[in-house]
Structure formats: structure tokens, C-alpha cells
PDB file of N, CA and C in Angstrom:
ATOM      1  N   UNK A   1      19.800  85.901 148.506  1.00  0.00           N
ATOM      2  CA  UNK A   1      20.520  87.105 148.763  1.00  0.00           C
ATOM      3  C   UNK A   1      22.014  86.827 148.760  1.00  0.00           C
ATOM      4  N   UNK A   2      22.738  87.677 148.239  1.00  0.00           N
ATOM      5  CA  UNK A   2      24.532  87.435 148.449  1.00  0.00           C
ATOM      6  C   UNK A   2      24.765  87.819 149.344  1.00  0.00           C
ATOM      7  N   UNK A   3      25.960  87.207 150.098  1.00  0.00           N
ATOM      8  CA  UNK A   3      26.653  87.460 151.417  1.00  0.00           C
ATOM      9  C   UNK A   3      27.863  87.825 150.348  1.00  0.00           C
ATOM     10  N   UNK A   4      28.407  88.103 151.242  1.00  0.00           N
ATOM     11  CA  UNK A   4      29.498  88.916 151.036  1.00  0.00           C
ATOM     12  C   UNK A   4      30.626  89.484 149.750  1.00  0.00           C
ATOM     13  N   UNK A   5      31.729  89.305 149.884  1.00  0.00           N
ATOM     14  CA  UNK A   5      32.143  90.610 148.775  1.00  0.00           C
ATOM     15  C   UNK A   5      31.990  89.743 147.168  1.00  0.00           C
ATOM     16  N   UNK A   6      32.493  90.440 146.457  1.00  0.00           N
ATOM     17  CA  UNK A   6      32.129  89.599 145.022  1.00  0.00           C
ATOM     18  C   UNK A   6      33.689  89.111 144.789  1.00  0.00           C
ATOM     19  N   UNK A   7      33.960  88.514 144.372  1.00  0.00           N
ATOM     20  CA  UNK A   7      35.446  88.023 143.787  1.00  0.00           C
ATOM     21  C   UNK A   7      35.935  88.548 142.954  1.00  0.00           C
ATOM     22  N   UNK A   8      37.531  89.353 143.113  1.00  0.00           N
ATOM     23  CA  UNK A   8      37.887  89.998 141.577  1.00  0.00           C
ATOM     24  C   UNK A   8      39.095  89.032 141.163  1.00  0.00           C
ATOM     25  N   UNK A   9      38.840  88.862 139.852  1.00  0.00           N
ATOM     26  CA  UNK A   9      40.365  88.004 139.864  1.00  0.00           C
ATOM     27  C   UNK A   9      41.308  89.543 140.010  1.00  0.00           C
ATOM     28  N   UNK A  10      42.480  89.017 140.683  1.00  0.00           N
ATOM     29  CA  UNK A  10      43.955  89.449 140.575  1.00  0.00           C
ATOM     30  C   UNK A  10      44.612  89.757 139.578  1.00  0.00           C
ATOM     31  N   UNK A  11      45.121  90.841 138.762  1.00  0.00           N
ATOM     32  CA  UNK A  11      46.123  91.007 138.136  1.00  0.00           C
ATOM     33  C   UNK A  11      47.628  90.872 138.110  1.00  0.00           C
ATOM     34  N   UNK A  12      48.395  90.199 137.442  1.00  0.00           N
ATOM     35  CA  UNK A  12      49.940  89.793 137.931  1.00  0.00           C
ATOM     36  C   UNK A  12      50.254  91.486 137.810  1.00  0.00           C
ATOM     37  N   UNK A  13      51.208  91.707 138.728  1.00  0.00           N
ATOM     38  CA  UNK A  13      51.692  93.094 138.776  1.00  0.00           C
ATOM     39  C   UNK A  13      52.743  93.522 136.798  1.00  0.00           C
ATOM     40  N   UNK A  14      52.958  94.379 136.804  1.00  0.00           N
ATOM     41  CA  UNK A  14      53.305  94.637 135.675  1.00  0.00           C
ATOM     42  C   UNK A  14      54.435  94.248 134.743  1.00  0.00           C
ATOM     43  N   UNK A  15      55.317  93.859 136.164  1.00  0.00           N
ATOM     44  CA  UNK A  15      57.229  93.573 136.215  1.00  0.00           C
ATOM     45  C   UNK A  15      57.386  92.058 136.445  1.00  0.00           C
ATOM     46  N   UNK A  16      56.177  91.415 136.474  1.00  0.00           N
ATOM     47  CA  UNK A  16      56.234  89.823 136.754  1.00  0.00           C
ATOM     48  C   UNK A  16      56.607  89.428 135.694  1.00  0.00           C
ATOM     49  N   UNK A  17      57.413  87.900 135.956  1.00  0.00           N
ATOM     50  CA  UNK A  17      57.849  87.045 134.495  1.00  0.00           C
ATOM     51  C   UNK A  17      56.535  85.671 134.299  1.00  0.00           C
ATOM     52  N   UNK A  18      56.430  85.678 133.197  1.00  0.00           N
ATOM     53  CA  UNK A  18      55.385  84.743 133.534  1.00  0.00           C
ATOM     54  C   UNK A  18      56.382  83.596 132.755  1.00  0.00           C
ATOM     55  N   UNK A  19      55.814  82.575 132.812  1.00  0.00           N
ATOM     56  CA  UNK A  19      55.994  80.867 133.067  1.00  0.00           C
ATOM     57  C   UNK A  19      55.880  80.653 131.158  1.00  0.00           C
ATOM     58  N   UNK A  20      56.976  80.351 130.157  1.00  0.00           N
ATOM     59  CA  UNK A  20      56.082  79.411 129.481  1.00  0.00           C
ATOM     60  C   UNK A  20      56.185  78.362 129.649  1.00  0.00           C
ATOM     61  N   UNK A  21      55.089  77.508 128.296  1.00  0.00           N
ATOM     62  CA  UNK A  21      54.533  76.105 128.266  1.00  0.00           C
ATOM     63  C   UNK A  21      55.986  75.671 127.712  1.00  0.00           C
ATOM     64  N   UNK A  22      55.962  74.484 128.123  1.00  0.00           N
ATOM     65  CA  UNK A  22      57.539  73.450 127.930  1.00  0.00           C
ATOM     66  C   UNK A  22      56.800  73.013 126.733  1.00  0.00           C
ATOM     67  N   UNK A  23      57.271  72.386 125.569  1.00  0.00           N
ATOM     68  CA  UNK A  23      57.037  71.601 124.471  1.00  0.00           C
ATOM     69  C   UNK A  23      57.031  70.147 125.002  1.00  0.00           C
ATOM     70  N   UNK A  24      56.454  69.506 123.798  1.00  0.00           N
ATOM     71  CA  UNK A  24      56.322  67.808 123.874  1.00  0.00           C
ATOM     72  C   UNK A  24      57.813  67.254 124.092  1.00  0.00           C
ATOM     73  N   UNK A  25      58.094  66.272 124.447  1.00  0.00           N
ATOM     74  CA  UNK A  25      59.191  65.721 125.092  1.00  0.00           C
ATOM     75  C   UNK A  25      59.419  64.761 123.592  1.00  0.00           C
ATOM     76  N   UNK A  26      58.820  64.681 122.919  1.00  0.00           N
ATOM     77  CA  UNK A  26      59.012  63.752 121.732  1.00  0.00           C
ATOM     78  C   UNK A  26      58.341  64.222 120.525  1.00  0.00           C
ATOM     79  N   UNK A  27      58.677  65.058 119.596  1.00  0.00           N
ATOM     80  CA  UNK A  27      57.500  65.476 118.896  1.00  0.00           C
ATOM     81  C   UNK A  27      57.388  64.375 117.355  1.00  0.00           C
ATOM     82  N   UNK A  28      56.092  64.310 117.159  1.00  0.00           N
ATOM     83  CA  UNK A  28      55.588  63.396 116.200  1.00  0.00           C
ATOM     84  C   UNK A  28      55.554  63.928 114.722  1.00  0.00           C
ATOM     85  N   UNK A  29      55.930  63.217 113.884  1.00  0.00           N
ATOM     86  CA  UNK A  29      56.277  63.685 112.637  1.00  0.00           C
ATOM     87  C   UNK A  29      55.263  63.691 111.740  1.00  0.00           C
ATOM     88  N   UNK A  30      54.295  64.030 110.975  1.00  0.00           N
ATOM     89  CA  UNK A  30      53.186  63.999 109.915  1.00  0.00           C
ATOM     90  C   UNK A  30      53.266  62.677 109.016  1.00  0.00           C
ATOM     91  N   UNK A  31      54.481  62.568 108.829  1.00  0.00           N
ATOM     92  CA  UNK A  31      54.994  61.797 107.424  1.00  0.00           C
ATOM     93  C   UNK A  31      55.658  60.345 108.463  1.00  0.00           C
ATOM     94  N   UNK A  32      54.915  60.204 109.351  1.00  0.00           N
ATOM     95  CA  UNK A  32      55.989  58.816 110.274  1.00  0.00           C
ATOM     96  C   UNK A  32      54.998  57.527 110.057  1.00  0.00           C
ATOM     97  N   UNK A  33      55.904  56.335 109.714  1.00  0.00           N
ATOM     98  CA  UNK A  33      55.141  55.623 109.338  1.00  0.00           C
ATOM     99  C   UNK A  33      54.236  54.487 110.742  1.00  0.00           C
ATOM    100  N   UNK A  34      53.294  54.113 110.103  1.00  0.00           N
ATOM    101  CA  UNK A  34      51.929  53.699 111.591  1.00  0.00           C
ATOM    102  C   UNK A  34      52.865  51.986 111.283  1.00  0.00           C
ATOM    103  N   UNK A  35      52.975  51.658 112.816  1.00  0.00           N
ATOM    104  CA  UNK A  35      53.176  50.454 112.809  1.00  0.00           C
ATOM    105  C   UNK A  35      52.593  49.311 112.588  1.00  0.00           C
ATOM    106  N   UNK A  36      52.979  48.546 112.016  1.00  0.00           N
ATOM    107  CA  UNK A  36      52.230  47.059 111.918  1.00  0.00           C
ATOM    108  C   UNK A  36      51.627  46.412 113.262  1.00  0.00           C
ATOM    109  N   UNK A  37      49.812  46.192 113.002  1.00  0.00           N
ATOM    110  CA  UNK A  37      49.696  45.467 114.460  1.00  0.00           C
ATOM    111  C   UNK A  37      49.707  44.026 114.155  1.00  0.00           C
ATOM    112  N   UNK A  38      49.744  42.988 113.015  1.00  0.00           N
ATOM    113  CA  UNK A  38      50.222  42.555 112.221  1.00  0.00           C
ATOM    114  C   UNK A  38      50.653  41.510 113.180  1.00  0.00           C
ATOM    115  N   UNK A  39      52.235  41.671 113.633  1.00  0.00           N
ATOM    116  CA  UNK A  39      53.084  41.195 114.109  1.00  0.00           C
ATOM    117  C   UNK A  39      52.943  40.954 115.542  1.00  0.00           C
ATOM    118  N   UNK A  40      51.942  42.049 116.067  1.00  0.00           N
ATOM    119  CA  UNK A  40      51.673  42.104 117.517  1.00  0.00           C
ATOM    120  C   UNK A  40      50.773  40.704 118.019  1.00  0.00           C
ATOM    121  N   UNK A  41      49.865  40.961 116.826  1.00  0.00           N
ATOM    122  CA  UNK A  41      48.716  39.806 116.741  1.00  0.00           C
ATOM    123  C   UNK A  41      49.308  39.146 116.878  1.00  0.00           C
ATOM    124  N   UNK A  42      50.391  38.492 115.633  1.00  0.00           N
ATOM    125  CA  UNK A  42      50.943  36.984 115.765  1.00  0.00           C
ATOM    126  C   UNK A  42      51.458  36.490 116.946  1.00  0.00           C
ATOM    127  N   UNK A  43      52.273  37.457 117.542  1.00  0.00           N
ATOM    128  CA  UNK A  43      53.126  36.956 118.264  1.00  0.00           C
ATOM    129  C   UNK A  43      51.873  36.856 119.668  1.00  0.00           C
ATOM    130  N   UNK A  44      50.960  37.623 119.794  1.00  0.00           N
ATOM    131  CA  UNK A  44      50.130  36.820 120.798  1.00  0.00           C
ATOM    132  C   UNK A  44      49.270  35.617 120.552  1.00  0.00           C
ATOM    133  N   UNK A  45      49.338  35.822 119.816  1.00  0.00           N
ATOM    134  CA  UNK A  45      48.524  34.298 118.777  1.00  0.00           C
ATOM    135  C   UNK A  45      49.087  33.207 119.560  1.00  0.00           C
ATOM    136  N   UNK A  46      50.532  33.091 118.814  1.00  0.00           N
ATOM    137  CA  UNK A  46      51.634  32.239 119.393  1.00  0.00           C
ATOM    138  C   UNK A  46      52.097  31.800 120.942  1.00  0.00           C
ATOM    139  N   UNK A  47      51.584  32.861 121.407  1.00  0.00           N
ATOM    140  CA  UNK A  47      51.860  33.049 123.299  1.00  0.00           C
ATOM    141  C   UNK A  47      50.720  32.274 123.462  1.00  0.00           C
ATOM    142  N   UNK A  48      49.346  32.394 122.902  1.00  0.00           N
ATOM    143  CA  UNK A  48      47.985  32.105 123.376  1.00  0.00           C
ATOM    144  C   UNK A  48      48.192  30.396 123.422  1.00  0.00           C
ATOM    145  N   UNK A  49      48.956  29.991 122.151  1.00  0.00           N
ATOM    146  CA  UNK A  49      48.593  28.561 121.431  1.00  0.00           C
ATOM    147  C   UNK A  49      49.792  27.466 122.135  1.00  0.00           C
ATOM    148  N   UNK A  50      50.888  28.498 122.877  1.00  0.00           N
ATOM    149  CA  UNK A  50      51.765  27.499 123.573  1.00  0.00           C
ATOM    150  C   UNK A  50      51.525  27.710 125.105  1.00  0.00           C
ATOM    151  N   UNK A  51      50.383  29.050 125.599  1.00  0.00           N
ATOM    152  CA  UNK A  51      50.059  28.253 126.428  1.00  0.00           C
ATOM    153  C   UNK A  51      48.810  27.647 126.954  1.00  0.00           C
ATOM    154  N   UNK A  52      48.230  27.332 125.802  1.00  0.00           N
ATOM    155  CA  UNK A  52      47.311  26.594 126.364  1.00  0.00           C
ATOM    156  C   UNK A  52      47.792  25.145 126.055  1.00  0.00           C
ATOM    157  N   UNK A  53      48.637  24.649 125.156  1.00  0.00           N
ATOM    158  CA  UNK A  53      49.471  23.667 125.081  1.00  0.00           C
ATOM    159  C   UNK A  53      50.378  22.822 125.882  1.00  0.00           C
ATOM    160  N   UNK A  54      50.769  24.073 126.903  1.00  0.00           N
ATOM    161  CA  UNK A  54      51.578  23.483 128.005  1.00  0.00           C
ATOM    162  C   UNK A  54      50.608  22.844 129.334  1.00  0.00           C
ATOM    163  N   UNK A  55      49.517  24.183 129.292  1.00  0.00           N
ATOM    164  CA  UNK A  55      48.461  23.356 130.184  1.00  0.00           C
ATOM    165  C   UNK A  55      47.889  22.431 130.505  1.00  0.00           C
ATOM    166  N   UNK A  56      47.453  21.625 128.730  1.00  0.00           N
ATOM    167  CA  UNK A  56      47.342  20.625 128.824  1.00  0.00           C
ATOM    168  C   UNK A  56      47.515  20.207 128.824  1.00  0.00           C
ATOM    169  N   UNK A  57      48.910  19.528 128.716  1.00  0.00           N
ATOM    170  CA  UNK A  57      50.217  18.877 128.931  1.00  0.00           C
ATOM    171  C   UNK A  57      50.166  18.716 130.635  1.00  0.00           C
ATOM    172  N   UNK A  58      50.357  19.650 131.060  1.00  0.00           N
ATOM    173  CA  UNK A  58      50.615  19.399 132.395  1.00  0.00           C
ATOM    174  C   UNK A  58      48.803  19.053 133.020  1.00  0.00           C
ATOM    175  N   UNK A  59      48.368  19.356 132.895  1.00  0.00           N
ATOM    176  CA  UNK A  59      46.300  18.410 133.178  1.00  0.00           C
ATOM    177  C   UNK A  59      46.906  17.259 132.725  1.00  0.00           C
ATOM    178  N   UNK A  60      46.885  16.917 131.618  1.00  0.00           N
ATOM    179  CA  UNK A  60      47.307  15.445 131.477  1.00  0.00           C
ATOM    180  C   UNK A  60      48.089  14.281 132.495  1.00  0.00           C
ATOM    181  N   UNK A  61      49.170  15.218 132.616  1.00  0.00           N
ATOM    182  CA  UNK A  61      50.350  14.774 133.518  1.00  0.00           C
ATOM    183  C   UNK A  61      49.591  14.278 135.011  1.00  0.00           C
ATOM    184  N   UNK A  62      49.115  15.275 135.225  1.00  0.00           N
ATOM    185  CA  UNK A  62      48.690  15.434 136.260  1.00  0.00           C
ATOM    186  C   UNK A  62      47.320  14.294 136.714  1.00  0.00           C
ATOM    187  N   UNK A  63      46.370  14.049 135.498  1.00  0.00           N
ATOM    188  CA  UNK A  63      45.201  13.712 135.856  1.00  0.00           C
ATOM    189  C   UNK A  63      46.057  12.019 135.362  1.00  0.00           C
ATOM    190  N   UNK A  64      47.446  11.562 135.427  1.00  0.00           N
ATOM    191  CA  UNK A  64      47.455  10.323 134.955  1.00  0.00           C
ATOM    192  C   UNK A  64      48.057   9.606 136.137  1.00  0.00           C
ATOM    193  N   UNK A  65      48.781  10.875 136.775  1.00  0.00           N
ATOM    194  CA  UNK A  65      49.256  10.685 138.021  1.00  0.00           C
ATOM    195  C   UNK A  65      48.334  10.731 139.134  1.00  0.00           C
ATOM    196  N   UNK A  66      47.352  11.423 138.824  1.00  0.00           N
ATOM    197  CA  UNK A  66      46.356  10.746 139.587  1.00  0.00           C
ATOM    198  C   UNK A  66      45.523   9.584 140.010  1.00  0.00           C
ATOM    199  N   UNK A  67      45.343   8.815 138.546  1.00  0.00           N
ATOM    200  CA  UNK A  67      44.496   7.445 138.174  1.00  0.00           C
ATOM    201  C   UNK A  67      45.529   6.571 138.369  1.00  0.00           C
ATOM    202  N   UNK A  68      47.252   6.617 138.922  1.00  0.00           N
ATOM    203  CA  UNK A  68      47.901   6.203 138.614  1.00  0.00           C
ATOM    204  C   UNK A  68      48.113   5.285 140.024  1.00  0.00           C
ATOM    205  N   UNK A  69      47.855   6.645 140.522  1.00  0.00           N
ATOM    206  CA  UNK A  69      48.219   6.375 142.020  1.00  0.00           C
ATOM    207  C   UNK A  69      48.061   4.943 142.977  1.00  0.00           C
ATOM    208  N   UNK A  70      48.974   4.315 143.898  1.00  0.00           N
ATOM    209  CA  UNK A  70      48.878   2.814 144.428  1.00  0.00           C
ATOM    210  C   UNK A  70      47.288   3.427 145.331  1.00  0.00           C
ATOM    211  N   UNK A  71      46.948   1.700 145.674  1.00  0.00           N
ATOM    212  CA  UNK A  71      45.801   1.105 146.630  1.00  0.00           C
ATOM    213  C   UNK A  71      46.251   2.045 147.765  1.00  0.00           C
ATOM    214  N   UNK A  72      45.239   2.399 148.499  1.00  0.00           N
ATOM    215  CA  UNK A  72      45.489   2.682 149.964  1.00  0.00           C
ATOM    216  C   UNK A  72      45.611   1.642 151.118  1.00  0.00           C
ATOM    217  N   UNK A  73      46.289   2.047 151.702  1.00  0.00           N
ATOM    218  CA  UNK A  73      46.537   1.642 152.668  1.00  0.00           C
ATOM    219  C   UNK A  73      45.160   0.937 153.760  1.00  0.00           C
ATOM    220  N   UNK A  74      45.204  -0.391 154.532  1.00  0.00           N
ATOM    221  CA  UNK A  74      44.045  -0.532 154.948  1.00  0.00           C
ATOM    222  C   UNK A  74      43.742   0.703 156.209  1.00  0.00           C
ATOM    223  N   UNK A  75      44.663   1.542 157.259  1.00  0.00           N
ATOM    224  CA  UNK A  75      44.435   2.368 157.764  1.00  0.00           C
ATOM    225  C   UNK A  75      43.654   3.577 156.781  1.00  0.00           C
ATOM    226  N   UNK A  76      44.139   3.955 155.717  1.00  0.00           N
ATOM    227  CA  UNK A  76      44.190   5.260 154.818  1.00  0.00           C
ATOM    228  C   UNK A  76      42.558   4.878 154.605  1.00  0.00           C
ATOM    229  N   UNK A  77      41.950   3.398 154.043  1.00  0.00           N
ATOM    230  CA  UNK A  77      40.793   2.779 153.984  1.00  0.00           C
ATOM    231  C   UNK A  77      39.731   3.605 155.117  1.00  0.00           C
ATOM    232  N   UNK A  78      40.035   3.046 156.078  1.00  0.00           N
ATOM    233  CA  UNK A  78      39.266   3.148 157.282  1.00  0.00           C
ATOM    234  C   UNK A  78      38.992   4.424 157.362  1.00  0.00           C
ATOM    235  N   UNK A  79      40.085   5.821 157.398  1.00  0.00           N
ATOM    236  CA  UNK A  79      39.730   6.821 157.744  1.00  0.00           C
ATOM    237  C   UNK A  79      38.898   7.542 156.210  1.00  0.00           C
ATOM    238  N   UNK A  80      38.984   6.963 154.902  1.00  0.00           N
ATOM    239  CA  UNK A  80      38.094   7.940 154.413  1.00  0.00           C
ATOM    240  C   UNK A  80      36.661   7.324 154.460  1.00  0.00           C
ATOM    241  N   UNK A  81      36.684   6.369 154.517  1.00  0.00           N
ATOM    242  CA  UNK A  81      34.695   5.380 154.868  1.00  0.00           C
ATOM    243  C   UNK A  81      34.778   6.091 156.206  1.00  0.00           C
ATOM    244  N   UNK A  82      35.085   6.268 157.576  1.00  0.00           N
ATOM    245  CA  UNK A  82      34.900   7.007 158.725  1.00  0.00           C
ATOM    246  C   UNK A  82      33.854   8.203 158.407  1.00  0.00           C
ATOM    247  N   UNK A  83      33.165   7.647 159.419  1.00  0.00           N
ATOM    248  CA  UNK A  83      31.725   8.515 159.388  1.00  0.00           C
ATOM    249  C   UNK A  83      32.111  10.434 159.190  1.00  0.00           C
ATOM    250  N   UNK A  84      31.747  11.526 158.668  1.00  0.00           N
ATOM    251  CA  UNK A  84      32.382  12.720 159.099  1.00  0.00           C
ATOM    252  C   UNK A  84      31.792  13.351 160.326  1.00  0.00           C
ATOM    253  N   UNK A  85      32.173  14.061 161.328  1.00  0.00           N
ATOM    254  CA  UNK A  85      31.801  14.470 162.646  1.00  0.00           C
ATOM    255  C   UNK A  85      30.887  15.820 161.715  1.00  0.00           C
ATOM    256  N   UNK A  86      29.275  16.029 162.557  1.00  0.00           N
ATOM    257  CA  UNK A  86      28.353  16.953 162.027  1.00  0.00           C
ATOM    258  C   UNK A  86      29.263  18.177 161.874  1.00  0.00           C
ATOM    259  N   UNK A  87      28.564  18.660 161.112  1.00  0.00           N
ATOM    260  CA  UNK A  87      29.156  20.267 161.379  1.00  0.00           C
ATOM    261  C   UNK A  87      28.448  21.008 162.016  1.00  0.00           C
ATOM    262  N   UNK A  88      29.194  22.076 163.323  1.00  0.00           N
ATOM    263  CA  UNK A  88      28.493  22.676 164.303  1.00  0.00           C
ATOM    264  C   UNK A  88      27.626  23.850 163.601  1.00  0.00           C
ATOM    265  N   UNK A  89      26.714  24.053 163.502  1.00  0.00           N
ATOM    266  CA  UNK A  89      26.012  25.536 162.931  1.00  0.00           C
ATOM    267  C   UNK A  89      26.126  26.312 164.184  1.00  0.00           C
ATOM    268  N   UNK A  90      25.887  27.746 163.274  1.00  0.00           N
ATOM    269  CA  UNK A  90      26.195  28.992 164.296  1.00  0.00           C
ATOM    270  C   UNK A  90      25.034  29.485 164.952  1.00  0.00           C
TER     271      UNK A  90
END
């Protein structure tokens, strides 16, 4: 069953100004030429290939300075053979 009244739309009164639509802020030409993605590619190509280049450069660096590294210390010894304390469960 319907409750209550039915909905009418509203009419703007007769003397109202109505609103127009604003145009495109840039309008596009038929005849404009489509850009090259071409160039876009390359140049990420190029981004991709120097940096994964530098990465491994620096892994390298890094993993030589690691193997590189002096003897420990006989204290430094002791504490990583040191038994580890249990871990408490909850």
C-alpha cells in the first residue's frame, strides 16, 4: 500500500535564469597528432636497466664488505656461541 503523497517534480518559476554548461578547459583538435609511446618506453627501459645496475653494484659492495669483515673479538666469540635464554610463550 502507498503512504503518503506522490512526488511532483517542481517547475523553475518562469523569470528564473538558468545555469549554462561551461565548455572544456582545453579543447582537442580532430587533426592533432597521437604521441609517440616509443620514447616513453625507452626512456623507462633505461630507468629499469640503471637501476637494477646500481643495485647490484651496491649487493656486491655490500656482500664483500661483509665476507670482508675482521675475526671477532674473543668476548664478541663468547656471546654469539652463548646459549639463547627460552622464549617465554603466552
Amino acid at each position: 500500500m502507498a503512504q503518503g503523497k506522490m512526488k511532483v517534480k517542481s517547475k523553475l518559476p518562469s523569470g528564473a535564469k538558468t545555469k549554462k554548461a561551461k565548455g572544456k578547459a582545453v579543447t582537442k583538435r580532430n587533426n592533432a597528432p597521437v604521441k609517440s609511446k616509443v620514447q616513453a618506453l625507452e626512456r623507462n627501459k633505461m630507468k629499469n636497466t640503471v637501476t637494477k645496475m646500481v643495485n647490484a653494484a651496491a649487493e656486491k659492495q655490500l656482500r664483500s664488505l661483509a665476507t670482508d669483515t675482521p675475526q671477532l673479538s674473543a668476548a664478541q666469540q663468547r656471546v654469539a656461541t652463548a646459549p639463547t635464554a627460552p622464549a617465554t610463550s603466552k
